[in-house]
Each structure stands twice: as structure tokens, then as C-alpha cells.
C-alpha atoms as a PDB file:
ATOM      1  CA  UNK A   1       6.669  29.123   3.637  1.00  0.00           C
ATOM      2  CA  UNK A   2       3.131  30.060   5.111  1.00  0.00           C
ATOM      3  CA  UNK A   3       1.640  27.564   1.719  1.00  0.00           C
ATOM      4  CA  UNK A   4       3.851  24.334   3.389  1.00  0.00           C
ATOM      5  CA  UNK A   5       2.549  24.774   7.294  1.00  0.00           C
ATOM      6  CA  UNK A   6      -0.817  22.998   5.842  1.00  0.00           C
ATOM      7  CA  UNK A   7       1.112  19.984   4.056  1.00  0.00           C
ATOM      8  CA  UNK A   8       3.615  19.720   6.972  1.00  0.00           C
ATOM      9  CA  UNK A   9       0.484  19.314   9.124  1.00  0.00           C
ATOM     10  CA  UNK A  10      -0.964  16.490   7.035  1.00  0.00           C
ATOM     11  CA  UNK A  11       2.810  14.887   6.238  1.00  0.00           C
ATOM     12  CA  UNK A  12       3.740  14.830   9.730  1.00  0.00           C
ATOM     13  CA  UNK A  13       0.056  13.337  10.616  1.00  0.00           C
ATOM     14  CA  UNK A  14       0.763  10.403   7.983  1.00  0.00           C
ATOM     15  CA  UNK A  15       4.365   9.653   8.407  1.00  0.00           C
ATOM     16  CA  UNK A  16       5.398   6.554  10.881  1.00  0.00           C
ATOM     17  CA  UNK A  17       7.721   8.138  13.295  1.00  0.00           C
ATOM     18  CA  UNK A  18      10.151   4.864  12.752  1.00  0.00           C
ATOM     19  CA  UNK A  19      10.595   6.430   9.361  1.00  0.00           C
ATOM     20  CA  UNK A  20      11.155   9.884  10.769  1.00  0.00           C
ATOM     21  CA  UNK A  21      13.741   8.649  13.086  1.00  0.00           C
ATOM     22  CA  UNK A  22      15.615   6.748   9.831  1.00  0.00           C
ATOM     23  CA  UNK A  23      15.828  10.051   8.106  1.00  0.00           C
ATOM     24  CA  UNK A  24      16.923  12.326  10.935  1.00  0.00           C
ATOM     25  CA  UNK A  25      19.621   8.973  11.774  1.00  0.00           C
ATOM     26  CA  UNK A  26      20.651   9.619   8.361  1.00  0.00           C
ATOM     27  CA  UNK A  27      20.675  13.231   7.971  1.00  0.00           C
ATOM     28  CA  UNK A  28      22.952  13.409  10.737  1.00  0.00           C
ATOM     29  CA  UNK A  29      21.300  16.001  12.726  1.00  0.00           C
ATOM     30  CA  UNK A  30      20.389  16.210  16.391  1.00  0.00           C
ATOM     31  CA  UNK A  31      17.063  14.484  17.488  1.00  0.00           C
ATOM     32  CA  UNK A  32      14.373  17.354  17.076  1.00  0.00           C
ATOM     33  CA  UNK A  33      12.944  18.681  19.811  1.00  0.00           C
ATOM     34  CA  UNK A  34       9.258  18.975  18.782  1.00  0.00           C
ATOM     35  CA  UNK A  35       7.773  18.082  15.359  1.00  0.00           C
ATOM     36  CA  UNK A  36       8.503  21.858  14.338  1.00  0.00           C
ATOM     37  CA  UNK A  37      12.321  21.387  14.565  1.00  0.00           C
ATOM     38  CA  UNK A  38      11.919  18.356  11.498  1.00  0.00           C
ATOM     39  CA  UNK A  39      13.167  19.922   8.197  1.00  0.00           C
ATOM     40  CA  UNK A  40      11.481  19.228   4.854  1.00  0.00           C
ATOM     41  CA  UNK A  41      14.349  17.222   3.647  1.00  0.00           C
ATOM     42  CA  UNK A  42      13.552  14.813   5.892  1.00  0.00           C
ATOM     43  CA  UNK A  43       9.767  15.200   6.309  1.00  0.00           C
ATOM     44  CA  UNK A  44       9.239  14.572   2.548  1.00  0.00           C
ATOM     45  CA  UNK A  45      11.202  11.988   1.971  1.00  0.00           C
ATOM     46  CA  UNK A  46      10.266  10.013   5.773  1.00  0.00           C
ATOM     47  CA  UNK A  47       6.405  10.796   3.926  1.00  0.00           C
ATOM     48  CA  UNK A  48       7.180   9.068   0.736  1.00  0.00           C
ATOM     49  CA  UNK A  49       8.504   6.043   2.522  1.00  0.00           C
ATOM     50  CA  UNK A  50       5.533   5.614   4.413  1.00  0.00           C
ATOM     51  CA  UNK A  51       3.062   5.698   2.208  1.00  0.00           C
ATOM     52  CA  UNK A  52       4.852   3.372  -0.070  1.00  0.00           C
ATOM     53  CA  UNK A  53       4.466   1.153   3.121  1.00  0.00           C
ATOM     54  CA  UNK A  54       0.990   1.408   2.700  1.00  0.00           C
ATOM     55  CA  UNK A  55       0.418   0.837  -0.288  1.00  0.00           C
ATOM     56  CA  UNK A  56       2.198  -2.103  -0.558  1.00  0.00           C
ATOM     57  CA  UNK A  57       0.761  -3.416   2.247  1.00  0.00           C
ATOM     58  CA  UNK A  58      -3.020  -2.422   0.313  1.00  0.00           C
ATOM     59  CA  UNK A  59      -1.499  -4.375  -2.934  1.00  0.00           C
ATOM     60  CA  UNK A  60      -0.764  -7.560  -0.662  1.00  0.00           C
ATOM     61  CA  UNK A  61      -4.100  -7.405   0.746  1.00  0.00           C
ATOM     62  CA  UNK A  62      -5.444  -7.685  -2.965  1.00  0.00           C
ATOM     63  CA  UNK A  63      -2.869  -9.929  -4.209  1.00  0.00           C
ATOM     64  CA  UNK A  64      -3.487 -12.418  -1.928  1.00  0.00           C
ATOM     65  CA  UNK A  65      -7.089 -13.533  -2.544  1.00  0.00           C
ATOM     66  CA  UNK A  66      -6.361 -13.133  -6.783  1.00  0.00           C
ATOM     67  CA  UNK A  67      -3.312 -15.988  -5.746  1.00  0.00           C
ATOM     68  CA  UNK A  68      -5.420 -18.582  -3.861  1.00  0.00           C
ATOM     69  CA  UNK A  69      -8.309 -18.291  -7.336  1.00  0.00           C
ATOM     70  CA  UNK A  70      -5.103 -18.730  -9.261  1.00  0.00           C
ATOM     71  CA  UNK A  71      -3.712 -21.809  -7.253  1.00  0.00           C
ATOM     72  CA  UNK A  72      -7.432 -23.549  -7.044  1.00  0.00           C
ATOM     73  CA  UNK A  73      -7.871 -22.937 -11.231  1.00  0.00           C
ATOM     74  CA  UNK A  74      -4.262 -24.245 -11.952  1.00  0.00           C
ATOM     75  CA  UNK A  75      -5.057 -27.176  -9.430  1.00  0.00           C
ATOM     76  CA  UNK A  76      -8.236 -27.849 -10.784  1.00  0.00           C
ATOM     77  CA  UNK A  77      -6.986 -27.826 -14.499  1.00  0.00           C
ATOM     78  CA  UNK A  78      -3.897 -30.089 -13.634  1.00  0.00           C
ATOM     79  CA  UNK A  79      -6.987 -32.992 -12.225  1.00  0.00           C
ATOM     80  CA  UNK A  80      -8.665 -32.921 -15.185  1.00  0.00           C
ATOM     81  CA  UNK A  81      -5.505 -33.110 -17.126  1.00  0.00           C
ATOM     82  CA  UNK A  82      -5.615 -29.836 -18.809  1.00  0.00           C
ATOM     83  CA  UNK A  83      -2.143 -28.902 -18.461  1.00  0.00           C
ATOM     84  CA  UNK A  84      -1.621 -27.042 -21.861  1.00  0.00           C
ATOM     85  CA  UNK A  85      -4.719 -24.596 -20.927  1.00  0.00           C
ATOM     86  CA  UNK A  86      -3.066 -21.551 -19.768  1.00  0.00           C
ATOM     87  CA  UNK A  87      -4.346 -21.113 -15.907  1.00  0.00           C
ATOM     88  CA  UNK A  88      -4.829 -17.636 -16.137  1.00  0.00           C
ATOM     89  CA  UNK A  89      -7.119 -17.452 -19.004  1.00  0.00           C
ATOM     90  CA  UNK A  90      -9.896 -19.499 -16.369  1.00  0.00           C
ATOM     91  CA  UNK A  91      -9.072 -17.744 -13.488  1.00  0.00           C
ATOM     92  CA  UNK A  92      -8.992 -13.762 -14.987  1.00  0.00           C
ATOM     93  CA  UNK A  93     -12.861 -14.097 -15.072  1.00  0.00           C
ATOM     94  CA  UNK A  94     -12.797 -15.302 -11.511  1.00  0.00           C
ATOM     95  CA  UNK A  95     -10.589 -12.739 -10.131  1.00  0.00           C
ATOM     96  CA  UNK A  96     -13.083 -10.095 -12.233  1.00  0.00           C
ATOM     97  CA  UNK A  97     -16.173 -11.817 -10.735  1.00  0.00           C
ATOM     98  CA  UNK A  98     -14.988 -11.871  -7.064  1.00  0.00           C
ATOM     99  CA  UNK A  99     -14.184  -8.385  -7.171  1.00  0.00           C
ATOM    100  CA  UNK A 100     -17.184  -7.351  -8.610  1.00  0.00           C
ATOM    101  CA  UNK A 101     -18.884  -8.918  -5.929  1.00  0.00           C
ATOM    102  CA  UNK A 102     -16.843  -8.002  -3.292  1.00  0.00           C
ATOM    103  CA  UNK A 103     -17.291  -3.977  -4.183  1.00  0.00           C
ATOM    104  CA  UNK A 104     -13.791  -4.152  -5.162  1.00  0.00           C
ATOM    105  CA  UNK A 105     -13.390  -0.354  -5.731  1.00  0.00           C
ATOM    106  CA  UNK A 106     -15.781   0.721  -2.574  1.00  0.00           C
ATOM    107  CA  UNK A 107     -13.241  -1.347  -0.559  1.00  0.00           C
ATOM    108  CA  UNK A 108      -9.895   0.066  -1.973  1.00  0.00           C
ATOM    109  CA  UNK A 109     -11.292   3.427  -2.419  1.00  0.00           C
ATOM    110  CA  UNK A 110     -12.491   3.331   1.251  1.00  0.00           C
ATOM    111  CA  UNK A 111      -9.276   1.878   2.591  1.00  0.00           C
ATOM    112  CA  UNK A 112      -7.364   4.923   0.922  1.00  0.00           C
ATOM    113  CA  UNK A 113      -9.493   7.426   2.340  1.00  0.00           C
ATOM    114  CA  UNK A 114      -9.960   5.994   6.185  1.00  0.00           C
ATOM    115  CA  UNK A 115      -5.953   5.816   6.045  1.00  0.00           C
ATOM    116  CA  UNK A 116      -5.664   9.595   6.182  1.00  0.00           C
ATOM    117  CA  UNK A 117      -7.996   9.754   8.886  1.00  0.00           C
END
């Protein structure tokens, strides 16, 4: 028990309290008094959910910039009347290029660590 006060700590700093509140809603338990009153079975699983939040949200953020190079190459290939050239064999360089230049991995690694901060 003494080993989980440490990961409570850093769960319960993490965790959005809108997904605390769903758990303890459906755990069917009294609100908790005070953040020490919150059981695991609820912390855990309110801890998963939120960082599954995150990430998505950190995928999107990628996602989105790799979808506008892949809706300029496809455009571009369709005026030139290219339309058997597969779009994403032109625009997988691209995406590779613009993250190299960005610092692609500084940025994502950076994001992940400021996040628990």
C-alpha cells in the first residue's frame, strides 16, 4: 500500500476530474470527500481514460498537417491528369520531409513530457 501513495500522487495529478466524477457516477459510491477517499478502482481506470484523451488529441494534432500534404498532392495529381498515380506514394516523402524539418520527434517528445508537468 505504502508502493501506490507515489502513483496515486502522479494519477490523481494527471486525471481530468470530469473523468473522476464519471467513474465515481458509475461506481455508485458517495462523492469523496477529499482526493484520499477515491479508490483505485476508480482512480485507474478515470487515469486510463484521460490519457487516452490526450493522446488522441496529440495524434489529431499530427494527423492534421499529414491530411492537408495529402489533399494538395492528390489535388495536384488530379490537374495534371495523373489520376492512376497512387497519391500517397508523392506525398509519403512530403509528410517525411516536413517532419524532419519541423523536429518532428523534439515536438512530440516534448509535448509528452510538458503534459505531466
Amino acid at each position: 500500500e505504502r508502493s501506490m501513495e507515489p502513483m496515486r500522487e502522479f494519477m490523481l495529478k494527471q486525471t481530468r476530474e470530469k473523468d473522476l466524477a464519471l467513474f465515481v457516477k458509475m461506481s455508485d459510491m458517495e462523492r469523496p470527500r477529499n482526493f484520499a477517499d477515491i479508490p483505485n478502482y476508480v482512480l485507474i481506470p478515470s487515469f486510463v481514460i484521460s490519457e487516452l484523451k490526450t493522446a488522441f488529441q496529440i495524434g489529431f494534432i499530427i494527423f492534421v498537417p499529414f491530411l492537408v500534404i495529402d489533399m494538395i498532392v492528390a489535388s495536384a495529381l488530379m490537374s495534371m491528369g495523373m489520376m492512376m498515380l497512387p497519391p500517397m506514394m508523392i506525398s509519403l516523402p512530403f509528410k517525411i520531409l516536413l517532419f524532419v524539418l519541423v523536429d518532428g520527434w523534439n515536438l512530440v517528445v516534448q509535448s509528452l513530457i510538458l503534459s505531466f508537468h
